[in-house]
N, C-alpha and C. Protein backbone atom coordinates (compact mmCIF):
# COMPACT_ATOMS: atom_id res chain seq x y z
N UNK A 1 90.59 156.10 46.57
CA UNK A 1 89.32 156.74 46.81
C UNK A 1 88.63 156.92 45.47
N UNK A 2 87.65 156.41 45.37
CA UNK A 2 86.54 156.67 43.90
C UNK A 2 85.89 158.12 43.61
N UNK A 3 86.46 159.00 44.46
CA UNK A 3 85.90 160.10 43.86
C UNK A 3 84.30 160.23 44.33
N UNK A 4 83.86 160.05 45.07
CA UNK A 4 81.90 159.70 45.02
C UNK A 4 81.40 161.73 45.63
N UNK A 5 82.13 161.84 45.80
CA UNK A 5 81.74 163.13 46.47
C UNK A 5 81.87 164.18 45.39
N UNK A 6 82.63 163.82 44.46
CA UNK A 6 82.37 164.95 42.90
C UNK A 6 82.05 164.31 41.70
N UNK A 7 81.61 162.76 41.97
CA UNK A 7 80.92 162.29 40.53
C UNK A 7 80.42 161.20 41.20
N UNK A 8 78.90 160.87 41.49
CA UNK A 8 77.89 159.58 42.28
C UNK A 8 78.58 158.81 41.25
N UNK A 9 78.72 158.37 39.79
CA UNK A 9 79.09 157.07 39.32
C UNK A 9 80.55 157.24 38.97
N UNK A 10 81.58 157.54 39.64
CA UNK A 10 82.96 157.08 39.05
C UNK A 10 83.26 155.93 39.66
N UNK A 11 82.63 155.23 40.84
CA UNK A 11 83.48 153.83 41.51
C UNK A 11 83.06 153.27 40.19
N UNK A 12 81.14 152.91 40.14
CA UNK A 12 81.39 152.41 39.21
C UNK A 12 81.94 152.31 38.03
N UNK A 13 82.07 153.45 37.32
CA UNK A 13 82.95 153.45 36.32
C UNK A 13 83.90 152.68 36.40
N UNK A 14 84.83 153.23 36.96
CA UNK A 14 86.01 152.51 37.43
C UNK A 14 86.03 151.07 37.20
N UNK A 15 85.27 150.56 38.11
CA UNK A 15 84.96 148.88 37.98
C UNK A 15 84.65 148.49 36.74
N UNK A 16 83.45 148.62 36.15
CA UNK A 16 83.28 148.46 34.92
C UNK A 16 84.19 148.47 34.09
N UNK A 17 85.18 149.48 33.97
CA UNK A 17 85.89 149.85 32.56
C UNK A 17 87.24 149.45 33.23
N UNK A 18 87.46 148.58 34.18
CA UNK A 18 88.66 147.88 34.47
C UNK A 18 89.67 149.01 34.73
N UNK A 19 89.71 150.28 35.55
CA UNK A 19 91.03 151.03 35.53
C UNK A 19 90.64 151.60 37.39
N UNK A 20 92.30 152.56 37.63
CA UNK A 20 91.77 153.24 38.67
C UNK A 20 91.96 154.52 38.03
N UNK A 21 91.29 155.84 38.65
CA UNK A 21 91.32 156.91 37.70
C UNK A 21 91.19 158.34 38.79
N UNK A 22 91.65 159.03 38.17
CA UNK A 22 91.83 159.93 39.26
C UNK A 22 91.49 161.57 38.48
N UNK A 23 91.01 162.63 38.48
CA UNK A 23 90.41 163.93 37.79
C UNK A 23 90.82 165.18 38.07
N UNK A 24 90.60 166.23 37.17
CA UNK A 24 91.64 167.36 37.82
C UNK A 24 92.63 167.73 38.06
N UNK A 25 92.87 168.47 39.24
CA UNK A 25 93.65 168.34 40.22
C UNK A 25 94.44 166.88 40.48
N UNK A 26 93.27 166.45 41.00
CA UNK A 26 94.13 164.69 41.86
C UNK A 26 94.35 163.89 40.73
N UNK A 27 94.86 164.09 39.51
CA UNK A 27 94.89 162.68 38.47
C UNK A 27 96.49 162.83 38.88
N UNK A 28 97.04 163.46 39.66
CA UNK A 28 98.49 163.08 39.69
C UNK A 28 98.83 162.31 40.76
N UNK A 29 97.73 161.92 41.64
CA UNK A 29 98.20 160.96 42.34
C UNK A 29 97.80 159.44 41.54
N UNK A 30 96.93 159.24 40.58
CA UNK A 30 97.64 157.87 39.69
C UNK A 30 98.78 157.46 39.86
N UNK A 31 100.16 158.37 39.59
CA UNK A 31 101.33 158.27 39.46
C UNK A 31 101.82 157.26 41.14
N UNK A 32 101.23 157.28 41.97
CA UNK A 32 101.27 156.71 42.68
C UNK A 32 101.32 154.95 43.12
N UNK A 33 100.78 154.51 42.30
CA UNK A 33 100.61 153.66 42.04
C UNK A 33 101.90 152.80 40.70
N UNK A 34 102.26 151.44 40.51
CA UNK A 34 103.54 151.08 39.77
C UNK A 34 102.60 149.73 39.27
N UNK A 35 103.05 149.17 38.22
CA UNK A 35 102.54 148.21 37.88
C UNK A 35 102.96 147.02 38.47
N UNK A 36 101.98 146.34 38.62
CA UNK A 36 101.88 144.89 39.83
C UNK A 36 101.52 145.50 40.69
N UNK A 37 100.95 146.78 41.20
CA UNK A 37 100.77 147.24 43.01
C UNK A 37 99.35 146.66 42.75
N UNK A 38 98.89 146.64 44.35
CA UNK A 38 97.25 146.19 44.46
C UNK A 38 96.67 147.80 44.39
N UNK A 39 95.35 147.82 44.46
CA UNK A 39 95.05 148.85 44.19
C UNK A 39 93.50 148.56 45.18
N UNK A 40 93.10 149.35 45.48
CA UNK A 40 91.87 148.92 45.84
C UNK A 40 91.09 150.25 46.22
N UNK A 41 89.38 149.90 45.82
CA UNK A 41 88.43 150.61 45.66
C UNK A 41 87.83 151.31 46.74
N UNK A 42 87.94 152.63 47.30
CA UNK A 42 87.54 152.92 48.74
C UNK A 42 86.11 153.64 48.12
N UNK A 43 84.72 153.55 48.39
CA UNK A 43 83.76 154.06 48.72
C UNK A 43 83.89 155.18 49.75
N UNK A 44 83.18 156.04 49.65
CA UNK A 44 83.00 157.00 51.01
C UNK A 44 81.48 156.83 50.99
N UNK A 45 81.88 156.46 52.85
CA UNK A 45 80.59 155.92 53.60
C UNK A 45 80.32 154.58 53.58
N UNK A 46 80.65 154.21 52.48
CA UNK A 46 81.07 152.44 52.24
C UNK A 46 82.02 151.45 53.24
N UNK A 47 83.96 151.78 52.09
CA UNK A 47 84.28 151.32 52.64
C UNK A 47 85.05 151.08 51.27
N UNK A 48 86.21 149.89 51.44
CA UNK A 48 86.80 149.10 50.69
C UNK A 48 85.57 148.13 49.79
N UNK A 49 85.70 148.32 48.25
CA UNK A 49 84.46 147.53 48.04
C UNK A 49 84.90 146.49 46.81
N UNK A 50 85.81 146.58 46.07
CA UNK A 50 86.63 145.91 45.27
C UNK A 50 88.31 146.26 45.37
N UNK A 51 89.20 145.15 44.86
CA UNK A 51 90.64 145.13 45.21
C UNK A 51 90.83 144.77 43.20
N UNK A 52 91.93 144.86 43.19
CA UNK A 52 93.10 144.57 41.77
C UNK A 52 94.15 144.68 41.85
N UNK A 53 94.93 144.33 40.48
CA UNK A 53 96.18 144.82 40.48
C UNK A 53 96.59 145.48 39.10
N UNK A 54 97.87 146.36 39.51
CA UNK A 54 97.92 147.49 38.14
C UNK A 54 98.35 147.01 37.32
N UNK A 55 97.81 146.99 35.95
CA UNK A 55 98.91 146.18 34.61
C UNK A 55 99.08 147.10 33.79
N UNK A 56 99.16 148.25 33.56
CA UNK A 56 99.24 149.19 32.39
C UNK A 56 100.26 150.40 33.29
N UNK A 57 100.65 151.33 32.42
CA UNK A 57 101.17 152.37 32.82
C UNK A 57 99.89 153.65 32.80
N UNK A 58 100.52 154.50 32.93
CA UNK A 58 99.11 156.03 32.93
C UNK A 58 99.12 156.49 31.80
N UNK A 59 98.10 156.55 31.56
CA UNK A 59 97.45 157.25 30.30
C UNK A 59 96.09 158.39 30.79
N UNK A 60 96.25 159.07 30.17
CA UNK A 60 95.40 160.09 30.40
C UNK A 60 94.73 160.97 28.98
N UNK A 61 93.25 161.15 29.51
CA UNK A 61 92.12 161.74 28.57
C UNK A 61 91.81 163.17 28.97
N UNK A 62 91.89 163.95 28.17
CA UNK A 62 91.48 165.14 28.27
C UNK A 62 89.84 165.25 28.19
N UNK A 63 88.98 165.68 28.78
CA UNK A 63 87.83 165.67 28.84
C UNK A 63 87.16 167.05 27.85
N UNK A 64 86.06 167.16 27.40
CA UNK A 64 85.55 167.98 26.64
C UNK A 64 85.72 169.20 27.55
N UNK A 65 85.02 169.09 28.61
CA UNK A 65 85.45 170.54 29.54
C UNK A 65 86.13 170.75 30.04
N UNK A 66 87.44 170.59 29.45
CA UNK A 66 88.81 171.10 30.03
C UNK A 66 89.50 169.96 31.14
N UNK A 67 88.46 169.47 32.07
CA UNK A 67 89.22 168.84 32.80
C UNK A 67 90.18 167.32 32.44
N UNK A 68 90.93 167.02 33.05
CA UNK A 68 91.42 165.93 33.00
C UNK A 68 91.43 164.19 33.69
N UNK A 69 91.43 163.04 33.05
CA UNK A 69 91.50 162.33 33.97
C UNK A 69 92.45 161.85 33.38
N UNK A 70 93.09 160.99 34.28
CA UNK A 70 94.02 160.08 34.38
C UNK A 70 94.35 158.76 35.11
N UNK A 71 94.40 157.74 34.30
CA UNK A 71 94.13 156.14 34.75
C UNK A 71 95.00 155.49 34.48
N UNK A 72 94.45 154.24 35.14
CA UNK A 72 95.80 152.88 35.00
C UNK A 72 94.75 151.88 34.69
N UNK A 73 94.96 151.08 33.79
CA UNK A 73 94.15 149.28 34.13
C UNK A 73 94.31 148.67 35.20
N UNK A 74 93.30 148.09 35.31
CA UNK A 74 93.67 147.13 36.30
C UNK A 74 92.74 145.80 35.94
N UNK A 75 93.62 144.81 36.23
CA UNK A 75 93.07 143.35 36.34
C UNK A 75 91.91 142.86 37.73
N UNK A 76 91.12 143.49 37.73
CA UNK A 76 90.16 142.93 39.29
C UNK A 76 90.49 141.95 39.87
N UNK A 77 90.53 141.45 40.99
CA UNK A 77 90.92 140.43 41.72
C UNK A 77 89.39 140.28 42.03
N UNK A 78 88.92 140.82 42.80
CA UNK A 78 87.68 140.84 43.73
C UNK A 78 86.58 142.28 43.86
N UNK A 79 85.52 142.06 43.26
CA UNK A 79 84.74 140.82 43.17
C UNK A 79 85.11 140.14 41.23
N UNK A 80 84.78 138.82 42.13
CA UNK A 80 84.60 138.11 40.55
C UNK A 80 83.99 138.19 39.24
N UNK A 81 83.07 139.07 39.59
CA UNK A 81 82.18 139.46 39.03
C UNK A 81 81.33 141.14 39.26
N UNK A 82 81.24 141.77 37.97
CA UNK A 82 81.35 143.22 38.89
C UNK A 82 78.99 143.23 39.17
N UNK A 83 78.36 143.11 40.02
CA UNK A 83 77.54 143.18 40.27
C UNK A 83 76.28 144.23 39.22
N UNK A 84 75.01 144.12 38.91
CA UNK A 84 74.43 144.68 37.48
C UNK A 84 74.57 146.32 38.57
N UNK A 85 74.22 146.53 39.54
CA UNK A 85 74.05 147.98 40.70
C UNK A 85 75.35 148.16 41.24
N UNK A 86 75.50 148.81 41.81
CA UNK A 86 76.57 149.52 42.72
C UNK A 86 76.37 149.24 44.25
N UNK A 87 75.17 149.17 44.49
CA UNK A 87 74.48 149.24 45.71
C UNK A 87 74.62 147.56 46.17
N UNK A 88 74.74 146.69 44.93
CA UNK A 88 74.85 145.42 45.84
C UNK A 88 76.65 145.22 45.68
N UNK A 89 77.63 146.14 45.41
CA UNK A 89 78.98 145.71 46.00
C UNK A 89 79.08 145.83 47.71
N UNK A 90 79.46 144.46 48.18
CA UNK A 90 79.79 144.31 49.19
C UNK A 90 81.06 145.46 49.45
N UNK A 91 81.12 145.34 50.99
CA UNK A 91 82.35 146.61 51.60
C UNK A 91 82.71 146.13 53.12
N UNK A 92 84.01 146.34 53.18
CA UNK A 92 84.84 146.14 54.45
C UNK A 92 84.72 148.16 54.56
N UNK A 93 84.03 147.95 55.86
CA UNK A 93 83.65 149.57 56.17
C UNK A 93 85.05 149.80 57.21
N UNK A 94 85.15 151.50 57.32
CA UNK A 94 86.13 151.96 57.87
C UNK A 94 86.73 151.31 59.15
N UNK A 95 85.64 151.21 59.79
CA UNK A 95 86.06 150.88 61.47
C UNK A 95 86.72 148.93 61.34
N UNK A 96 86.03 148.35 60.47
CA UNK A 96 86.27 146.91 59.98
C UNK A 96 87.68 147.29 59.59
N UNK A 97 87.79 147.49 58.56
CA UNK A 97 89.39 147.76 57.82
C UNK A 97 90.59 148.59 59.06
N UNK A 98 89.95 148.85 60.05
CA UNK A 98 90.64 149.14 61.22
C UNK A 98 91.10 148.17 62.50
N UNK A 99 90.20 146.87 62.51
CA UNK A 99 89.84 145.60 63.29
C UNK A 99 90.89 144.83 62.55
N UNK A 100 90.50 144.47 61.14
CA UNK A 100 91.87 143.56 60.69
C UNK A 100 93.15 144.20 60.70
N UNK A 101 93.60 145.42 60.47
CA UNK A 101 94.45 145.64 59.93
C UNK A 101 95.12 145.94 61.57
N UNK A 102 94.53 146.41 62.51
CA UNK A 102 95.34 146.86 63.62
C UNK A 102 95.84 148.29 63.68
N UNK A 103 95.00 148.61 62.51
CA UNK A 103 95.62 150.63 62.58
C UNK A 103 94.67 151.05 61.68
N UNK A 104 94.61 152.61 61.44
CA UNK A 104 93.73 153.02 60.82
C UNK A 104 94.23 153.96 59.67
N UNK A 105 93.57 154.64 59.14
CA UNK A 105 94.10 155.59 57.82
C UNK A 105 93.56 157.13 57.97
N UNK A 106 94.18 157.69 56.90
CA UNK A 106 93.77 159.14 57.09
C UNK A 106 92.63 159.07 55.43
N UNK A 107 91.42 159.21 55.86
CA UNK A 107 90.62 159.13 55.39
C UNK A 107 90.28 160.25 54.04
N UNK A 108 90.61 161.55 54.90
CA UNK A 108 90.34 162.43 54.07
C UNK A 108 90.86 162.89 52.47
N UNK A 109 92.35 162.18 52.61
CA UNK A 109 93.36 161.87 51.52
C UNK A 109 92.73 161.01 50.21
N UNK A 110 93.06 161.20 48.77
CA UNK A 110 92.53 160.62 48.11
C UNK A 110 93.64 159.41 48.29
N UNK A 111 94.60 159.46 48.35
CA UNK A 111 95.57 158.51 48.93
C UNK A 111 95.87 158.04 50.29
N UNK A 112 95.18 156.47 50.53
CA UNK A 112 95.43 156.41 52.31
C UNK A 112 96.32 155.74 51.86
N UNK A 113 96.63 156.56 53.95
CA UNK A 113 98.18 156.26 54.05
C UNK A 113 98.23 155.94 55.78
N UNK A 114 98.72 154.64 56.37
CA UNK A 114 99.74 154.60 55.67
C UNK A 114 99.84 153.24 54.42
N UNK A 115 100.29 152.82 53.42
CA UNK A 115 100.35 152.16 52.56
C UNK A 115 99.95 150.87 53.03
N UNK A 116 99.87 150.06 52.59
CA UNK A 116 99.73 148.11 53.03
C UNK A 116 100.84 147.56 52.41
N UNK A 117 101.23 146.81 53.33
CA UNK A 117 102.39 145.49 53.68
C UNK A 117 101.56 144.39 52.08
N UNK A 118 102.22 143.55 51.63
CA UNK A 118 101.63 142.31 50.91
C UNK A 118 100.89 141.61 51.75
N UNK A 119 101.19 141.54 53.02
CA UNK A 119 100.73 140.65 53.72
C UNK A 119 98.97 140.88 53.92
N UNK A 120 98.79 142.32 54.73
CA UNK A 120 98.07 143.09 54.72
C UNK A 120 96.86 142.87 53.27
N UNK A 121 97.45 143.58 52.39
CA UNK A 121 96.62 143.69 50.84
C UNK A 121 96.30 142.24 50.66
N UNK A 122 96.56 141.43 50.98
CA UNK A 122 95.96 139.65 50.97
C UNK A 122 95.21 139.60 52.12
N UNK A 123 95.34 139.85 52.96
CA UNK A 123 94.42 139.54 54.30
C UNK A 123 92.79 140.42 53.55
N UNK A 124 93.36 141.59 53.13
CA UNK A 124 91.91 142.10 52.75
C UNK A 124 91.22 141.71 51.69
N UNK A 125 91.83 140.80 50.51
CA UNK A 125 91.33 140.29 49.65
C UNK A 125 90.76 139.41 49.55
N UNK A 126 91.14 138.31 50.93
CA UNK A 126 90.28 137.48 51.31
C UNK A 126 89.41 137.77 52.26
N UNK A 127 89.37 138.65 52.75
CA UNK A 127 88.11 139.24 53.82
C UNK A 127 86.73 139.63 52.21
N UNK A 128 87.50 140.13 51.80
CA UNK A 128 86.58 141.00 50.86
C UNK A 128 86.36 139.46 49.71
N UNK A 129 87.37 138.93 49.16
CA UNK A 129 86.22 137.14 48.95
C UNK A 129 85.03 136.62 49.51
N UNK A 130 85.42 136.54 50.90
CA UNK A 130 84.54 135.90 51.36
C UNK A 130 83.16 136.78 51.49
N UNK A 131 83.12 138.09 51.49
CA UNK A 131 81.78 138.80 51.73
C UNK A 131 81.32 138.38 50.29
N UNK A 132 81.92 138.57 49.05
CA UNK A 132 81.30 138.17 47.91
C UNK A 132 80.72 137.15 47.52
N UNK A 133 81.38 135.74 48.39
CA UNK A 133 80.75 134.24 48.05
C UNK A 133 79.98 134.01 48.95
N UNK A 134 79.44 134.81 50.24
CA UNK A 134 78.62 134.71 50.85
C UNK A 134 77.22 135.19 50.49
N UNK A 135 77.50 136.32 49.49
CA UNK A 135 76.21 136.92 48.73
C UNK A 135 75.94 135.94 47.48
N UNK A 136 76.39 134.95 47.22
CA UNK A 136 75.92 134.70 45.71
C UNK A 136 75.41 133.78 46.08
């Protein structure tokens, strides 16, 4: 989950500066994540809007006002290219990511669960390809 409900630009961030990142409170679910896992970008109200995979361990920045974040790199898979707006990343929306997958998630979690199969995390990477080579 990108956080959009306590900072409008952390997806992008995120994308841009190649990591997933987590603040506060929730930077301990980073830890969640292992290097080589896929990782992927949930929008709220969106949807799934970019995928990667983890290559770094956690590192974490203390912020000027006390708070904390905490991130991982990641190598982007998709999109190929990170778009100049936010507004033109394509998204596999909730009820979609419910159609392929055959089940749904608990949304409210900064961590959905339940997790994805390999099989799964590829099926969505090429769903989420093809919305991107259809826009360019």
């Amino acid at each position: 989950d990108t956080n959009k409900s306590y900072s409008e630009g952390a997806a992008f961030d995120m994308l841009t500066s190649g990591k997933i990142s987590a603040y506060g409170k929730a930077s301990r679910f980073v830890n969640t994540f292992s290097m080589g896992d896929y990782a992927f970008y949930y929008v709220k109200g969106r949807g799934i809007v970019a995928a990667g995979k983890i290559v770094s361990e956690l590192a974490e920045v203390e912020e000027a006002n006390g708070s904390k974040e905490a991130y991982k790199m990641v190598q982007l898979l998709v999109p190929a290219r990170i778009p100049a707006e936010e507004k033109q990343l394509q998204a596999i929306s909730p009820s979609e990511l419910k159609q392929l997958l055959d089940h749904g998630f608990f949304f409210a979690s900064t961590v959905k669960k339940p997790y994805l199969s390999i099989q799964e995390s590829e099926k969505l990477i090429a769903e989420l390809r093809n919305r991107y080579l259809d826009r360019e």
